[in-house]
N, C-alpha and C. Protein backbone atom coordinates (compact mmCIF):
# COMPACT_ATOMS: atom_id res chain seq x y z
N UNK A 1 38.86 -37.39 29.25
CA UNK A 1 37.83 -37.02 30.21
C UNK A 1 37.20 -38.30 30.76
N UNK A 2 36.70 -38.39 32.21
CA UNK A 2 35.78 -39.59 33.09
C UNK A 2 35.02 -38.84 33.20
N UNK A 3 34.11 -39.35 32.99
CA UNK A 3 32.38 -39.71 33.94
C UNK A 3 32.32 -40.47 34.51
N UNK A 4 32.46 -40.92 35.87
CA UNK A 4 31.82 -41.84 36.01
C UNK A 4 30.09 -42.05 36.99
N UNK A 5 29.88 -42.83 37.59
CA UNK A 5 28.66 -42.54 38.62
C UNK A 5 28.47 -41.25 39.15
N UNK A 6 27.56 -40.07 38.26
CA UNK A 6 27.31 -39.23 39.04
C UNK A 6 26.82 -39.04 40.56
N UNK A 7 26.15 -39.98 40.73
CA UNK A 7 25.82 -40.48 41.82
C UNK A 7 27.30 -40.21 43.55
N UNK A 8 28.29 -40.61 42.84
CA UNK A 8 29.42 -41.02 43.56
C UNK A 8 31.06 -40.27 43.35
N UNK A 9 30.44 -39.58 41.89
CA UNK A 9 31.93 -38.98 41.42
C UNK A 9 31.26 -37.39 40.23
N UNK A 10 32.41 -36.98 40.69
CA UNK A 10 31.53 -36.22 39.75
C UNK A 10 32.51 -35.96 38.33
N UNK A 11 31.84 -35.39 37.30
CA UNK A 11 33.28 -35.66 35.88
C UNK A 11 34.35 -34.80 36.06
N UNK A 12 35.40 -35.84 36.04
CA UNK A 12 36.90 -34.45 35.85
C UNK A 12 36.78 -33.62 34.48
N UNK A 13 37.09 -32.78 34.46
CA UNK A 13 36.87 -32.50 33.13
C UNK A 13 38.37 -32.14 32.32
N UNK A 14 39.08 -32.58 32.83
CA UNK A 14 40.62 -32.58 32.03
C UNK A 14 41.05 -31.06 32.05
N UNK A 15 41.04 -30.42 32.93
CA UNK A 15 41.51 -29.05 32.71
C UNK A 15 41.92 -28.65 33.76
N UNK A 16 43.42 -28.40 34.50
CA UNK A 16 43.36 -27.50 35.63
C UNK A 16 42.40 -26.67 36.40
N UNK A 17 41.88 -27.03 38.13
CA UNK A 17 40.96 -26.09 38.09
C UNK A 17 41.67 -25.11 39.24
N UNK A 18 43.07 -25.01 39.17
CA UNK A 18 43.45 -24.03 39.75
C UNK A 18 43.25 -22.27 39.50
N UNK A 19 42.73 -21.19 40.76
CA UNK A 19 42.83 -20.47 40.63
C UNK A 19 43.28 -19.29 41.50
N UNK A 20 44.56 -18.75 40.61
CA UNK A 20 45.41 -17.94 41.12
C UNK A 20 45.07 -16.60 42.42
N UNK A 21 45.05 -17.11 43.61
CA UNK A 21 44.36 -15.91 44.63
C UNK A 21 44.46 -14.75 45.03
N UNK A 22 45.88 -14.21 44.13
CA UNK A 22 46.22 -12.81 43.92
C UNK A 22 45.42 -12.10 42.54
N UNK A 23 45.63 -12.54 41.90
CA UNK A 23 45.01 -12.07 40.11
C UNK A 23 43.99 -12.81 39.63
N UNK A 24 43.22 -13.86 40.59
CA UNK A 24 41.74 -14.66 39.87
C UNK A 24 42.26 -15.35 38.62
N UNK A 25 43.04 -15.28 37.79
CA UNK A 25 43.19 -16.18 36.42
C UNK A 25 43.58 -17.47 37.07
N UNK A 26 42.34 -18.70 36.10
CA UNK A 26 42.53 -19.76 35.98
C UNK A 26 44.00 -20.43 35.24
N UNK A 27 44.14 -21.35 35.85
CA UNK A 27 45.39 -21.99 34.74
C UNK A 27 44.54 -22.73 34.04
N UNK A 28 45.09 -23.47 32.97
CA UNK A 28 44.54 -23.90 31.58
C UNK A 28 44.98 -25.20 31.52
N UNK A 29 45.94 -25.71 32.36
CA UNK A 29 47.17 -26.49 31.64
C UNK A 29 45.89 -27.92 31.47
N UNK A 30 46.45 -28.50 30.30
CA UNK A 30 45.93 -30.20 30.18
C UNK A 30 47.31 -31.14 30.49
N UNK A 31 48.06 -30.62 31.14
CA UNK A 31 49.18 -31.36 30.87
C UNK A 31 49.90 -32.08 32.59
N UNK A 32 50.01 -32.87 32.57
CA UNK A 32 50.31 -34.18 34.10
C UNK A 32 48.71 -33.31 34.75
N UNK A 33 47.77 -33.75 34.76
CA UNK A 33 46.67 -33.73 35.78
C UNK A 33 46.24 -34.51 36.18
N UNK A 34 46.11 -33.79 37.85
CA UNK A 34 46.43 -35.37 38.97
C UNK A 34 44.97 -34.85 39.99
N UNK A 35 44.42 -36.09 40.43
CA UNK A 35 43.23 -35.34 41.37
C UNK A 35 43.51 -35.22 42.73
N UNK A 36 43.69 -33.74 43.39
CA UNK A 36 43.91 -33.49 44.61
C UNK A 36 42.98 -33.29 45.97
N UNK A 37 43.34 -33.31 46.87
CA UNK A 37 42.74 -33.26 48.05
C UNK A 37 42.08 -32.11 48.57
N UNK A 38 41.56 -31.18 48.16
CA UNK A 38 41.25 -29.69 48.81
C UNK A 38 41.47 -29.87 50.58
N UNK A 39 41.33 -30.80 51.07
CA UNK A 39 41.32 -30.62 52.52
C UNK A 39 42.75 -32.55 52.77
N UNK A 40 43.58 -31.95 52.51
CA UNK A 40 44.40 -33.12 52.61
C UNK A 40 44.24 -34.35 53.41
N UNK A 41 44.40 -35.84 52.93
CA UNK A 41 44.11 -36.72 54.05
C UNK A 41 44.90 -36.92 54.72
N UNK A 42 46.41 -36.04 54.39
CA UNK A 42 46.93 -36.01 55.80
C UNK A 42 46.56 -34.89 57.13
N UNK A 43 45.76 -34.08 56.72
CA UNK A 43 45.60 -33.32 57.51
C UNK A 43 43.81 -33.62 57.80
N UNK A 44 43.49 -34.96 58.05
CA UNK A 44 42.47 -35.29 58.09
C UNK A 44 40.92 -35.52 57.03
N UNK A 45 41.34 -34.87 56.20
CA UNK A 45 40.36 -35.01 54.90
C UNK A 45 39.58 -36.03 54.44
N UNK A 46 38.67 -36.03 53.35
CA UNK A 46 38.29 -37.61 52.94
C UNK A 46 38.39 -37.60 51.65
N UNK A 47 37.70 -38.55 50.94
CA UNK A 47 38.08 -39.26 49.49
C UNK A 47 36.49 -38.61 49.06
N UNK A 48 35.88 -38.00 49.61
CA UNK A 48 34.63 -37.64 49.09
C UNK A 48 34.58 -36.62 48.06
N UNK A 49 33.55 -36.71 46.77
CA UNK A 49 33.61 -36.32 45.62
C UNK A 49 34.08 -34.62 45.85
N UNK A 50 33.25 -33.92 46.69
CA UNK A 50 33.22 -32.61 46.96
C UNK A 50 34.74 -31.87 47.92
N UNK A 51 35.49 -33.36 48.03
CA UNK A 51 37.23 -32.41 48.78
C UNK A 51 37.97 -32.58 47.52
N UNK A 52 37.34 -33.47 46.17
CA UNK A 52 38.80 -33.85 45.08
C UNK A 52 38.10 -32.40 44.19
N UNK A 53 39.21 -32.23 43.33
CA UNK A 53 39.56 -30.96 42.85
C UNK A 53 40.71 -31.82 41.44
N UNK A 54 40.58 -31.11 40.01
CA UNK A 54 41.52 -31.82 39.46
C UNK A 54 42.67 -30.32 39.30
N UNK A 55 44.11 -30.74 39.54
CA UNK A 55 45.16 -29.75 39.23
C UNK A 55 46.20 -30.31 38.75
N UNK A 56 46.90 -29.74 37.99
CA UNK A 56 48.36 -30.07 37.18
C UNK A 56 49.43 -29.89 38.13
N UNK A 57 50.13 -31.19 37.78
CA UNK A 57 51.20 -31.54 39.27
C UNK A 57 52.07 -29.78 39.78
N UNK A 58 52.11 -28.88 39.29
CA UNK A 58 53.01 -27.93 39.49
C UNK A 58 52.07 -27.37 40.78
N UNK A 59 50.75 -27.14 40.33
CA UNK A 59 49.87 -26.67 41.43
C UNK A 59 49.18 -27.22 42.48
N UNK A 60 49.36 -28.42 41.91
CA UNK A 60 49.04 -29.87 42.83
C UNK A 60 50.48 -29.65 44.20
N UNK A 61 51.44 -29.83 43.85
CA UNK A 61 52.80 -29.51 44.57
C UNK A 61 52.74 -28.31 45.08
N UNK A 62 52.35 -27.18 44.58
CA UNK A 62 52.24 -25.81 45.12
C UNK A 62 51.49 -25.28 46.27
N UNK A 63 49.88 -26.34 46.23
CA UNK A 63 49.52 -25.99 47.16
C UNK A 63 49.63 -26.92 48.59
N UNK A 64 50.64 -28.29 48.36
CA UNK A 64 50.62 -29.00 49.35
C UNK A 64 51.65 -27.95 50.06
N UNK A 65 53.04 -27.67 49.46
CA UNK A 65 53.97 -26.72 50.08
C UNK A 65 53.20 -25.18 50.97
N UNK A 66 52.19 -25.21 50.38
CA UNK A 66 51.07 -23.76 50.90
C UNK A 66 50.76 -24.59 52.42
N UNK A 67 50.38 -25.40 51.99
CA UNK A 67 49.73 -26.28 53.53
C UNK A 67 50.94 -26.86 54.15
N UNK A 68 52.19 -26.65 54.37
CA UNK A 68 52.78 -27.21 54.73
C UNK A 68 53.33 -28.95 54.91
N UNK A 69 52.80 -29.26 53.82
CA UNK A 69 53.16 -30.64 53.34
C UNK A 69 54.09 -30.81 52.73
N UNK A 70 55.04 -31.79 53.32
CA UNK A 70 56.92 -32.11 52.61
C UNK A 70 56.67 -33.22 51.76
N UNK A 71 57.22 -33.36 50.46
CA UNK A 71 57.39 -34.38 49.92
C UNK A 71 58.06 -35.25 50.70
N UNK A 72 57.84 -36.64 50.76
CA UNK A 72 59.01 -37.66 50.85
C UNK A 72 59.66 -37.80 50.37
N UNK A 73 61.02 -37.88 51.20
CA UNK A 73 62.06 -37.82 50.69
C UNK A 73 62.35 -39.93 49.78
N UNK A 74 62.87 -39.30 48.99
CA UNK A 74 63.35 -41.33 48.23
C UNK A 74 63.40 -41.87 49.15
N UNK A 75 63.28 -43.47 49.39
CA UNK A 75 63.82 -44.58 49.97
C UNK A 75 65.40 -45.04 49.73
N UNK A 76 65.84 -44.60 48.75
CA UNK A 76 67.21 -45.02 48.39
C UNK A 76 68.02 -43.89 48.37
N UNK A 77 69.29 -43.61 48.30
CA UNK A 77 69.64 -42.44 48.19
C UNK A 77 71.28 -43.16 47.33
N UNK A 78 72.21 -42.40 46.56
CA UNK A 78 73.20 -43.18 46.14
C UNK A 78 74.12 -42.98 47.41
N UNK A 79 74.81 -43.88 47.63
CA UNK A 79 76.28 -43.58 48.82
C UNK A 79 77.14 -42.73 48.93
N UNK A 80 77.48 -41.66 49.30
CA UNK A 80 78.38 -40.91 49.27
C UNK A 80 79.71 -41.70 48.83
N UNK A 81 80.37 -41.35 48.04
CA UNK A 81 81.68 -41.56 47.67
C UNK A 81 82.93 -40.79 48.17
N UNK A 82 83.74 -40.97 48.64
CA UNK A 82 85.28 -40.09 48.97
C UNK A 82 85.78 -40.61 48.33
N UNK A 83 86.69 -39.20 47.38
CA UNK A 83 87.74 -39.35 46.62
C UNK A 83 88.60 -38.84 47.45
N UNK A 84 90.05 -39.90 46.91
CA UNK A 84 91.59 -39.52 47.99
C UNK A 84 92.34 -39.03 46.75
């Protein structure tokens, strides 16, 4: 768990705060939690305490795909090979 400057941040509290908008149940997970954007900065958003939200990468990923956000694709890719 962080605290830091209430002032400026407010505490994550280590727990998914995703919640499911068909059935209301929270997820639980403590496990890869990453702090997300509620209003994406690609879709104009800011870094301000009240748009971050903490979620576990599955729902973190879930809802960028909801908003229509593509992962990037790698920088490298391996070479196609032909076999003769």
């Amino acid at each position: 768990m962080f605290c830091g400057d209430r002032r400026q941040y407010r505490c994550i509290t280590g727990i998914d705060e995703y919640i499911d908008q068909t059935s209301g149940t929270k997820c639980s997970s403590t496990f890869q939690l990453q702090v997300d954007h509620v209003h994406p900065l690609a879709l104009g958003g800011s870094n301000q305490p009240e748009n971050l939200r903490v979620l576990c990468r599955t729902h973190n990923q879930l809802a960028a795909t909801h908003l229509g956000i593509a992962r990037k694709k790698p920088r490298f890719t391996e070479p196609e090979t032909e076999f003769f």
